[in-house]
C-alpha atoms as a PDB file:
ATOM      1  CA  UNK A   1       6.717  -3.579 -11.881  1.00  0.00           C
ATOM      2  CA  UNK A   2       5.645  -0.323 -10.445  1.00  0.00           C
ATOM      3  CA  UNK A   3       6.184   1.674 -14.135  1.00  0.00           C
ATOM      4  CA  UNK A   4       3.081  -0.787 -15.420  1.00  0.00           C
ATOM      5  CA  UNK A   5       0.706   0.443 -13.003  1.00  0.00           C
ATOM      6  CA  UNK A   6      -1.598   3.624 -13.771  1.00  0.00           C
ATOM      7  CA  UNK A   7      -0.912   7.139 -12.615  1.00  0.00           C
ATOM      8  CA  UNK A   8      -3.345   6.893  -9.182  1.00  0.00           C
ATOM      9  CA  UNK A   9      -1.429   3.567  -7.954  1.00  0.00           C
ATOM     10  CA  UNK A  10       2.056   4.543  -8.330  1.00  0.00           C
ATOM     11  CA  UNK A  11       1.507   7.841  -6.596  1.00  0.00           C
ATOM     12  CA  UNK A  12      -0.717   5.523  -3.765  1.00  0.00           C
ATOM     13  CA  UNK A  13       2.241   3.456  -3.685  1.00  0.00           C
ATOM     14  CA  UNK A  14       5.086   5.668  -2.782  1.00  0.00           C
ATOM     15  CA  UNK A  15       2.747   7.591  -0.461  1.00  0.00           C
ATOM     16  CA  UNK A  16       2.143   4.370   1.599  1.00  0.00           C
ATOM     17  CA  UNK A  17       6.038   2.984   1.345  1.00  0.00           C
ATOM     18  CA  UNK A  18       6.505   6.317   3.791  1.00  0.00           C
ATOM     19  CA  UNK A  19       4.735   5.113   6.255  1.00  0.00           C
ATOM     20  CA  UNK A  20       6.373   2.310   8.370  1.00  0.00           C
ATOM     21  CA  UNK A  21       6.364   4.270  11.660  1.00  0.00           C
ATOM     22  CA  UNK A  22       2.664   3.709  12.115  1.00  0.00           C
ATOM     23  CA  UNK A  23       2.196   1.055   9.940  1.00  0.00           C
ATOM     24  CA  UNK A  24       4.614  -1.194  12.595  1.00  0.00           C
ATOM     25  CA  UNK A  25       2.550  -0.155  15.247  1.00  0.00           C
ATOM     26  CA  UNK A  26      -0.826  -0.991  13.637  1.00  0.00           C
ATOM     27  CA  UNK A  27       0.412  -3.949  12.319  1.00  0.00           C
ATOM     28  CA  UNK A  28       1.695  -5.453  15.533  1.00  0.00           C
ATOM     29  CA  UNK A  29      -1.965  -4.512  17.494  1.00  0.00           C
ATOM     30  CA  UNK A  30      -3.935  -6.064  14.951  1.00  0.00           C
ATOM     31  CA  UNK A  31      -1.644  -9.392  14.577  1.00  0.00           C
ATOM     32  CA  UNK A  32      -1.925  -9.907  18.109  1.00  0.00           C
ATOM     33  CA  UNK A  33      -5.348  -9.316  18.572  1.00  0.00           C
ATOM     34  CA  UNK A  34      -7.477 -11.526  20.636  1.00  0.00           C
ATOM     35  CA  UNK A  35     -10.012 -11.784  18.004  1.00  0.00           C
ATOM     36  CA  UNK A  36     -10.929  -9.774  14.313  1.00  0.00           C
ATOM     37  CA  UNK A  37     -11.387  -6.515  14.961  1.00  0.00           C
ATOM     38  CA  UNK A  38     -12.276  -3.788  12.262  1.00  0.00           C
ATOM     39  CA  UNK A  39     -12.155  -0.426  11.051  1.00  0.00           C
ATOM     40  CA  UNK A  40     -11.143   3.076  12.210  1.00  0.00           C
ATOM     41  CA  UNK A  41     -13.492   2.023  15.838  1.00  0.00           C
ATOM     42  CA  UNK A  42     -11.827  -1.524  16.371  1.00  0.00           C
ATOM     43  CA  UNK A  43     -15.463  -2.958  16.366  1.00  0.00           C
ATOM     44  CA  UNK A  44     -14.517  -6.815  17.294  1.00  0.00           C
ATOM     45  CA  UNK A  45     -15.961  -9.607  14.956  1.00  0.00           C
ATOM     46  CA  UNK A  46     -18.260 -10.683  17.349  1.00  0.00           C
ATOM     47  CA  UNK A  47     -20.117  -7.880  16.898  1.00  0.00           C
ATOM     48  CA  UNK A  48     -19.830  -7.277  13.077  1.00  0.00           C
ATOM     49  CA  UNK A  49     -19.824 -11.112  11.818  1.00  0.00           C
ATOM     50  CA  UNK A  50     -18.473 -10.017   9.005  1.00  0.00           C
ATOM     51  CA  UNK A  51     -16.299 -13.838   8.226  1.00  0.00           C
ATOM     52  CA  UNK A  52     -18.163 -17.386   7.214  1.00  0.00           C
ATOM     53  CA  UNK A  53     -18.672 -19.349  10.089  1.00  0.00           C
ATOM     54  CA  UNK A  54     -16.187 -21.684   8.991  1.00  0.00           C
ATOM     55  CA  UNK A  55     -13.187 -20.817   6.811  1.00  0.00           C
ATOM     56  CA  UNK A  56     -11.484 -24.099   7.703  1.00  0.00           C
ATOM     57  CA  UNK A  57      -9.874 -24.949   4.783  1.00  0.00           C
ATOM     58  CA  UNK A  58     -11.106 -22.327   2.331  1.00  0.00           C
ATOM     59  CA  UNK A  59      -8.744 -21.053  -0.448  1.00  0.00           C
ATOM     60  CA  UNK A  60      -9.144 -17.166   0.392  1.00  0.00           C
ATOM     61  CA  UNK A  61      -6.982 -13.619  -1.133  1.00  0.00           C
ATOM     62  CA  UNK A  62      -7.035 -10.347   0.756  1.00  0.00           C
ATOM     63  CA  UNK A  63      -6.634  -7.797  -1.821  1.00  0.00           C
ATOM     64  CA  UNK A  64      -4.596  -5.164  -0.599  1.00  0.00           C
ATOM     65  CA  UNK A  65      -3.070  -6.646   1.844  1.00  0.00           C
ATOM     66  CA  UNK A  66      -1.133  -4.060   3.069  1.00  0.00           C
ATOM     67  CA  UNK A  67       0.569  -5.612   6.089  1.00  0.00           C
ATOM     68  CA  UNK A  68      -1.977  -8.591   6.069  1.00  0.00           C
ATOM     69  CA  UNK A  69      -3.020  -8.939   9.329  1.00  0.00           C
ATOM     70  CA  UNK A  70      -7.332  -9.831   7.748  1.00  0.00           C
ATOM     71  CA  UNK A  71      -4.924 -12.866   6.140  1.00  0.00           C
ATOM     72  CA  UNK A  72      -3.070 -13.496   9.532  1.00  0.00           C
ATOM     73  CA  UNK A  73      -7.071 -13.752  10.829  1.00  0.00           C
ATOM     74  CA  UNK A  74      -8.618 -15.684   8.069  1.00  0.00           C
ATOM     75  CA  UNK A  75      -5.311 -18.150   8.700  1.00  0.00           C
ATOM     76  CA  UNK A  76      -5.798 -18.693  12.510  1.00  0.00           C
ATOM     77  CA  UNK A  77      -9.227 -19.751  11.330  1.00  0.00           C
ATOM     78  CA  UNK A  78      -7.985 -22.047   9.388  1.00  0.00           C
ATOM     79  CA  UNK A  79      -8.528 -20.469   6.053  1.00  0.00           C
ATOM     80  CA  UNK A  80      -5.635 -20.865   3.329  1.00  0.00           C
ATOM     81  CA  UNK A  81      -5.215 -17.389   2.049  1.00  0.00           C
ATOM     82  CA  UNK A  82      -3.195 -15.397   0.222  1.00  0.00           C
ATOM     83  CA  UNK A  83      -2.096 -12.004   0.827  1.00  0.00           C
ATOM     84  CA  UNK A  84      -1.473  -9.413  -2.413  1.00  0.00           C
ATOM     85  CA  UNK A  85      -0.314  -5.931  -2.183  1.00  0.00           C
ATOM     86  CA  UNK A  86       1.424  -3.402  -4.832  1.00  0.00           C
ATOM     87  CA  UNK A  87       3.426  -1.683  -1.636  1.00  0.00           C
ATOM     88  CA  UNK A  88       6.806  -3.505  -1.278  1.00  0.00           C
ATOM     89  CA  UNK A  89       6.970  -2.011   1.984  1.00  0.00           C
ATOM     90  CA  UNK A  90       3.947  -3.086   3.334  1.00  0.00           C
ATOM     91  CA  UNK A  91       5.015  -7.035   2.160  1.00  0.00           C
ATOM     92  CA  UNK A  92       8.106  -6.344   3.819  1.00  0.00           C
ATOM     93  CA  UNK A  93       6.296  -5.475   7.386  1.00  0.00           C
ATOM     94  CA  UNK A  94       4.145  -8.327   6.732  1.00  0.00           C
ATOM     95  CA  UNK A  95       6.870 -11.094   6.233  1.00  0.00           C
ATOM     96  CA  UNK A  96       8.543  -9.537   9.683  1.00  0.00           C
ATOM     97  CA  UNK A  97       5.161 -10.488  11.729  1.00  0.00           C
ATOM     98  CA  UNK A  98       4.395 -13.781  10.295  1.00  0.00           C
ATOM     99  CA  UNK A  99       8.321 -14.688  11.047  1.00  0.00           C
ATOM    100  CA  UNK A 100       7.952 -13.303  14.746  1.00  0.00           C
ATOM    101  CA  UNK A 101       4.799 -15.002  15.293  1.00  0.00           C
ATOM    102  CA  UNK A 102       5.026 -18.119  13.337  1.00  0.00           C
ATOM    103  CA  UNK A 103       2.544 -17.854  10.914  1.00  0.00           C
ATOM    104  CA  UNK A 104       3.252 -18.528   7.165  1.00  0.00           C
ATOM    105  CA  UNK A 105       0.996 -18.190   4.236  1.00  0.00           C
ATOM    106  CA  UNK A 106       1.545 -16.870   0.519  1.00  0.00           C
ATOM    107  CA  UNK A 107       2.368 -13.025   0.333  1.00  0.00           C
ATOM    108  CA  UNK A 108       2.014 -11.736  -3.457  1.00  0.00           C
ATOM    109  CA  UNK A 109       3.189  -8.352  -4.826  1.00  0.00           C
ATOM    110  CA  UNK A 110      -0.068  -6.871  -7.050  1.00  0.00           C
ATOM    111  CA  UNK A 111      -2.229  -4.907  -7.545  1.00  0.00           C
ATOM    112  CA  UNK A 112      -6.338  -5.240  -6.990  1.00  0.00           C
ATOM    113  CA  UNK A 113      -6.563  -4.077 -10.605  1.00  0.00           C
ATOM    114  CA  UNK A 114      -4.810  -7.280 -12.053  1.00  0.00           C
ATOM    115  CA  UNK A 115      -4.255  -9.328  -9.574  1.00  0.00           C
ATOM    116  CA  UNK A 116      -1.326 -12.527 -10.873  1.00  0.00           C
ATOM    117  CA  UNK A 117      -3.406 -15.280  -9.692  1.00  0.00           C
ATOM    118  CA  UNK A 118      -5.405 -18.440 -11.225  1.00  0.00           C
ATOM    119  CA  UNK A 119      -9.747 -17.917 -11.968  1.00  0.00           C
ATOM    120  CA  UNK A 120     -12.270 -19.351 -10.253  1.00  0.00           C
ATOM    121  CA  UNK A 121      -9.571 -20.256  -7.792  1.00  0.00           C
ATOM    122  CA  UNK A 122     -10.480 -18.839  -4.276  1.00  0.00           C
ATOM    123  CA  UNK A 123     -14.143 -19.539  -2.314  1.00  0.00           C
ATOM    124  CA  UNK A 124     -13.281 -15.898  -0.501  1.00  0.00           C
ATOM    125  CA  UNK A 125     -12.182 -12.704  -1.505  1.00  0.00           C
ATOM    126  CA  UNK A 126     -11.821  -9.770   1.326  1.00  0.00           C
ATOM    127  CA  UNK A 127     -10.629  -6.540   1.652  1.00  0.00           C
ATOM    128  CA  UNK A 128     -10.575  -4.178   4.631  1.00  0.00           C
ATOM    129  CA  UNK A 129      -9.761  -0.912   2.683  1.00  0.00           C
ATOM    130  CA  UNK A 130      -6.801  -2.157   0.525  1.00  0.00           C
ATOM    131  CA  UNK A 131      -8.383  -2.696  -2.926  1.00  0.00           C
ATOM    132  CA  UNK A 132     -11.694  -1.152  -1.562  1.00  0.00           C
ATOM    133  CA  UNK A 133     -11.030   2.044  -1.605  1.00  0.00           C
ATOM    134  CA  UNK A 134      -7.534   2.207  -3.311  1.00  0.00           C
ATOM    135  CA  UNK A 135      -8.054   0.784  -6.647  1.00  0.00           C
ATOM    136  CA  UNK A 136     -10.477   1.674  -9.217  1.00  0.00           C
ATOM    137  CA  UNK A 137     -13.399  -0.359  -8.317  1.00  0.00           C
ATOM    138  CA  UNK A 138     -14.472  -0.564 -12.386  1.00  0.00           C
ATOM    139  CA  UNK A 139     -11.146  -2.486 -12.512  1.00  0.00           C
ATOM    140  CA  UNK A 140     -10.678  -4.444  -9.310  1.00  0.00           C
ATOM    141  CA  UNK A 141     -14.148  -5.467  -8.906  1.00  0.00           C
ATOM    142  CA  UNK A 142     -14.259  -7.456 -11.938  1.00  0.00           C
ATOM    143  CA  UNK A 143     -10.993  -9.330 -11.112  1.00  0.00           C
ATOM    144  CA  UNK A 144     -12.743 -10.239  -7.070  1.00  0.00           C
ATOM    145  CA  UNK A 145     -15.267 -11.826  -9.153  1.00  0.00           C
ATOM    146  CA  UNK A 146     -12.921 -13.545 -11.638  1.00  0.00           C
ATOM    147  CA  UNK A 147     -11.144 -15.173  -8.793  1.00  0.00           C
ATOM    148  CA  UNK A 148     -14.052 -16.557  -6.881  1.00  0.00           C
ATOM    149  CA  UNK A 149     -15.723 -20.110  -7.083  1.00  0.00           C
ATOM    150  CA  UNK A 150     -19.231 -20.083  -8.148  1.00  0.00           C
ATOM    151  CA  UNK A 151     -20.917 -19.226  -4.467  1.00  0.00           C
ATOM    152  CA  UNK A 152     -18.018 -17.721  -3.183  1.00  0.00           C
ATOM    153  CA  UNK A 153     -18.636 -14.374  -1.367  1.00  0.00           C
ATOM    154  CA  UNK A 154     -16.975 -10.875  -1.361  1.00  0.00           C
ATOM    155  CA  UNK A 155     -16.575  -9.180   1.952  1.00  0.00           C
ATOM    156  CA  UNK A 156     -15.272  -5.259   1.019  1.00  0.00           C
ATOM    157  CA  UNK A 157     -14.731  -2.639   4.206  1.00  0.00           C
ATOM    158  CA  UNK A 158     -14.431   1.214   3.096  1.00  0.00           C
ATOM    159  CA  UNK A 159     -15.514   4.430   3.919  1.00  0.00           C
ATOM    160  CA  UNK A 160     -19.285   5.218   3.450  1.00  0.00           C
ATOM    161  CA  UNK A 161     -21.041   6.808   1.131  1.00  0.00           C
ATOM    162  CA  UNK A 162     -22.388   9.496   3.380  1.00  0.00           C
ATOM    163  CA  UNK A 163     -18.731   9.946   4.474  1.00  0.00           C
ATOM    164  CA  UNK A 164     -17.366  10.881   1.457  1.00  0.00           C
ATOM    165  CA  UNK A 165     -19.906  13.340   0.597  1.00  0.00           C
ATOM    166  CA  UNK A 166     -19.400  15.038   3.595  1.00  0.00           C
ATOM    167  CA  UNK A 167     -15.664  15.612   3.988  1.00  0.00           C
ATOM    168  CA  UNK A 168     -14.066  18.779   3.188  1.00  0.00           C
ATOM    169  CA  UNK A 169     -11.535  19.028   0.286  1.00  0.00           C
ATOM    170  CA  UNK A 170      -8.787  19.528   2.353  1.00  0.00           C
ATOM    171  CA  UNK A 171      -7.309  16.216   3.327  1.00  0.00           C
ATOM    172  CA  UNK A 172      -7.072  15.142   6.682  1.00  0.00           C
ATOM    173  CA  UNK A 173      -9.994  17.683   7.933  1.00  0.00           C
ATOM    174  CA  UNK A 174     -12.643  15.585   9.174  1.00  0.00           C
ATOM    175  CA  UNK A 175     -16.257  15.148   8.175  1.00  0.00           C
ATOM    176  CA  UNK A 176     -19.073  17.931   9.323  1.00  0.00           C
ATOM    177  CA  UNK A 177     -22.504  17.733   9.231  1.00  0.00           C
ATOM    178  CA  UNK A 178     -23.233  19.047   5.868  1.00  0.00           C
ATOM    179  CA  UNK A 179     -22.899  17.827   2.263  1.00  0.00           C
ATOM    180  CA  UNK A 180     -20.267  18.953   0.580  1.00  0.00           C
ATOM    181  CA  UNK A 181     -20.001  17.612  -3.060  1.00  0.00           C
ATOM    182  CA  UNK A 182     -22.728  15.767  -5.391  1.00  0.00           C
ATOM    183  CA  UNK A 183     -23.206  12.463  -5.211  1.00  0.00           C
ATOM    184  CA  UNK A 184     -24.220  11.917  -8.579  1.00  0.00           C
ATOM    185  CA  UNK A 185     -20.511  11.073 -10.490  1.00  0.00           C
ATOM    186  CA  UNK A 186     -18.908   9.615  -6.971  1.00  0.00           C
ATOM    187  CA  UNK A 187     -15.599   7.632  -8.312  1.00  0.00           C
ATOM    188  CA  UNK A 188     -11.929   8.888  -7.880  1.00  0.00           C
ATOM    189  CA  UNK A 189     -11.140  11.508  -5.022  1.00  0.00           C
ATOM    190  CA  UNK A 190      -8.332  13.730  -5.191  1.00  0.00           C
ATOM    191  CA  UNK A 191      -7.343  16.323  -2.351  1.00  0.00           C
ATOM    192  CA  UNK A 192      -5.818  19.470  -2.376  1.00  0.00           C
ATOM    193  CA  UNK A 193      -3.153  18.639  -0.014  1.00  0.00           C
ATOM    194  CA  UNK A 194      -2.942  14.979  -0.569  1.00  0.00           C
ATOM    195  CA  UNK A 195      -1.262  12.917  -3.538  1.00  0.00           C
ATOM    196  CA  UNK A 196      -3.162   9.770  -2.465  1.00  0.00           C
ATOM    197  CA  UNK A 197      -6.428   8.984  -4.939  1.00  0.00           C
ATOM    198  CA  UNK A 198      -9.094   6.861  -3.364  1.00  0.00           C
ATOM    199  CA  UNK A 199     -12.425   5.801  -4.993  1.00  0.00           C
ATOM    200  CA  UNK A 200     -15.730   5.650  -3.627  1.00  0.00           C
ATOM    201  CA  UNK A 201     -19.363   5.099  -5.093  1.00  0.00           C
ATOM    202  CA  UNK A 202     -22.662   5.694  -4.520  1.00  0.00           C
ATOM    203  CA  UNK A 203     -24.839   2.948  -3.428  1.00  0.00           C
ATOM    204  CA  UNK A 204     -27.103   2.382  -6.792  1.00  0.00           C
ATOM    205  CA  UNK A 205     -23.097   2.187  -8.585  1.00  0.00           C
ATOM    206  CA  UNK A 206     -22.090  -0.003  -6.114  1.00  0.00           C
ATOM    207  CA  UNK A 207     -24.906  -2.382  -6.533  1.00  0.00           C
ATOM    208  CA  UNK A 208     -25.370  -2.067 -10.348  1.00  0.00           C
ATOM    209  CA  UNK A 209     -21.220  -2.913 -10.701  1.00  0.00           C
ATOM    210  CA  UNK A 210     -21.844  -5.943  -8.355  1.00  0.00           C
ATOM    211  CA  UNK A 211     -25.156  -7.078 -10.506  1.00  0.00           C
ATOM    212  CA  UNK A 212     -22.960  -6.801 -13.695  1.00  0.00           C
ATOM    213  CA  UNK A 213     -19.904  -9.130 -12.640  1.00  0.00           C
ATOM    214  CA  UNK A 214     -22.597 -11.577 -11.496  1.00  0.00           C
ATOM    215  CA  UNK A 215     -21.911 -10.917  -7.726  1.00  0.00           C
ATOM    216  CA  UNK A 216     -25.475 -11.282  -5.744  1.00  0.00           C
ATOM    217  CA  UNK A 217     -25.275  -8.382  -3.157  1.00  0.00           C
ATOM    218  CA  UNK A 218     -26.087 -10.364   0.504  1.00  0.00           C
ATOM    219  CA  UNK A 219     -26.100  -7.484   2.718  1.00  0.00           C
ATOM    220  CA  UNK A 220     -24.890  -4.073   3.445  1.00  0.00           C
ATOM    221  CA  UNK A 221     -23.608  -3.402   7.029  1.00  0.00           C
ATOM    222  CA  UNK A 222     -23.262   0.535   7.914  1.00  0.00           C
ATOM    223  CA  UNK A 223     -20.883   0.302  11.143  1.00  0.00           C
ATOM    224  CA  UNK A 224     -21.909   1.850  14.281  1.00  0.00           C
ATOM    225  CA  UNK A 225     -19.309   1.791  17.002  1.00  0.00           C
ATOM    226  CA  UNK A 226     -20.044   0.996  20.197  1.00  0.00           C
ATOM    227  CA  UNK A 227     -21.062   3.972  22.940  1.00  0.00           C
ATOM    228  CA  UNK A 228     -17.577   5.147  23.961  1.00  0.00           C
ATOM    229  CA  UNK A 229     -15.715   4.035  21.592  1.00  0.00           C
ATOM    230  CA  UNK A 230     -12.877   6.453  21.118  1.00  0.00           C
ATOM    231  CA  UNK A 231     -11.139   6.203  16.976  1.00  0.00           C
ATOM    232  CA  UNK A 232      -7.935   7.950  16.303  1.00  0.00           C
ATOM    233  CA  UNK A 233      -8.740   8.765  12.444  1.00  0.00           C
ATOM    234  CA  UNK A 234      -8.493  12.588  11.481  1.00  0.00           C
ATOM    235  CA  UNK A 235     -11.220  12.088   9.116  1.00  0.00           C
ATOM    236  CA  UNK A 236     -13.882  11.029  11.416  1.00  0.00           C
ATOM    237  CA  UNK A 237     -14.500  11.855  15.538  1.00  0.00           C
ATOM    238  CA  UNK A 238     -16.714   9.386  17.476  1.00  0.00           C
ATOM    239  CA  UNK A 239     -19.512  11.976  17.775  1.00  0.00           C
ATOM    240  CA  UNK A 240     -19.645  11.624  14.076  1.00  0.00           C
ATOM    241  CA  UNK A 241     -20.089   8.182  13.758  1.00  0.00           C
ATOM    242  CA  UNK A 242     -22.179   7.167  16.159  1.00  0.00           C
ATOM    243  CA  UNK A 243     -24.501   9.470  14.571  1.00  0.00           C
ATOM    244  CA  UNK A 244     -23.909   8.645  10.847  1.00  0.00           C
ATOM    245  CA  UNK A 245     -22.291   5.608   9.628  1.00  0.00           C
ATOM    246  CA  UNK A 246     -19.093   6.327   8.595  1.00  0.00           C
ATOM    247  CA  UNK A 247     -18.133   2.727   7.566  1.00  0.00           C
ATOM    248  CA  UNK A 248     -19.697   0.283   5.626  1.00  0.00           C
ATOM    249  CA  UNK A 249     -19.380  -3.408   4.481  1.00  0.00           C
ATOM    250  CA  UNK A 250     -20.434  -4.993   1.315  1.00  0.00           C
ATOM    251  CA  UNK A 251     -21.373  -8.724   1.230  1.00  0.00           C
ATOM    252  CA  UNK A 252     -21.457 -10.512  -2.450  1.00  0.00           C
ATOM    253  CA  UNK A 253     -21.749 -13.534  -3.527  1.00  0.00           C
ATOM    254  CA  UNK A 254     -20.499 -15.408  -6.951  1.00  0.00           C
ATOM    255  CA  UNK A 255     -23.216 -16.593  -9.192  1.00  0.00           C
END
């Protein structure tokens, strides 16, 4: 399946099916966790209300699953979701935690960019990075929308705007406290020292791409952690973030 996908996702792909160490160990605190809890800062859902007040019963996808613990959340709330992925690895971690734990829902391997499942099928659609920042959003975007129900929403976690202009081109460096790049153009990042590609827009793209696949933008939530709040991403220290938001969630809904 993997020879079908474009250049960016199958070098995404093999990047991410190296990385089980930490993957495990993410996996296995965020599957256990007393309650949602999200992003680079952990900031818990009580705080962020990012979910519907009641999923019970919804038909919901994560798109870019990765090891599916948003799914594992949505499912304890008694949402019905499904979990897709292009990273066979990432499935396979998945699988292991809903068999320790008991907790069994639909795993799919995809991709955000054509995702293999019914229209108009699903009342949610989320992704916490996954699709959001991994697939071509000209491409995934368009297929949220063509799985939602009329007044279905779109919940999308990334990396900010202001984030991305200000990290350096050398991967893994974090961000300082000056531009560096144009905003104007913002779609697929590359790094010197990196074979990942990610994708990130500006916010008049963002909310023009929205308009156009008849997604109503709700809200835009720039993440603040809390004071003290300690992250472990290279790309970001909690200095930074508290003063800039490095995070930021996109809520849509389906006309």
């Amino acid at each position: 399946m993997a020879h079908q996908f474009p250049d960016y996702l199958r070098a995404n792909i093999l990047a991410w099916e190296g990385r089980r160490g930490d993957q495990l160990e993410l996996a296995r605190n965020r599957w256990t966790a007393d309650q949602p809890r999200w992003g680079q800062f952990e900031v818990p859902e009580s705080s962020l209300r990012l979910l519907p007040d009641n999923l019970e019963g919804a038909d919901a996808v994560e798109l870019g699953c990765g090891t599916a613990y948003v799914s594992a959340w949505l499912a304890r709330r008694g949402a019905q979701p499904v979990g897709v992925d292009p990273t066979p690895g990432q499935l396979r971690i998945a699988r292991q935690f809903q068999t320790e734990l008991g907790l069994s829902f639909p795993l799919v391997l995809g991709a955000g960019e054509q995702v293999p499942l019914r229209s108009r099928a699903f009342d949610f659609v989320i992704s916490e990075y996954g699709a959001a920042i991994w697939a071509d959003p000209y491409r995934w975007v368009p297929e949220a929308a063509r799985l939602l129900r009329p007044g279905g929403e779109l919940v999308f976690v990334g990396n900010s705007s202001l984030l991305m202009l200000c990290l350096p081109d050398d991967a893994g460096q974090p961000a300082t406290g000056h531009l560096q790049r144009s905003q104007f153009g913002m779609h697929r990042f590359e790094w010197s020292d990196d074979p990942q590609v990610d994708f990130h827009l500006g916010h008049g793209d963002w909310i023009r791409l929205l308009r156009a696949n008849h997604l109503e933008v709700l809200d835009l939530i720039e993440i603040r952690p809390p004071p003290g709040r300690e992250g472990d991403h290279p790309l970001v220290t909690s200095d930074w973030a508290l003063r800039w938001p490095c995070e930021e969630v996109w809520r849509a809904r389906r006309q």
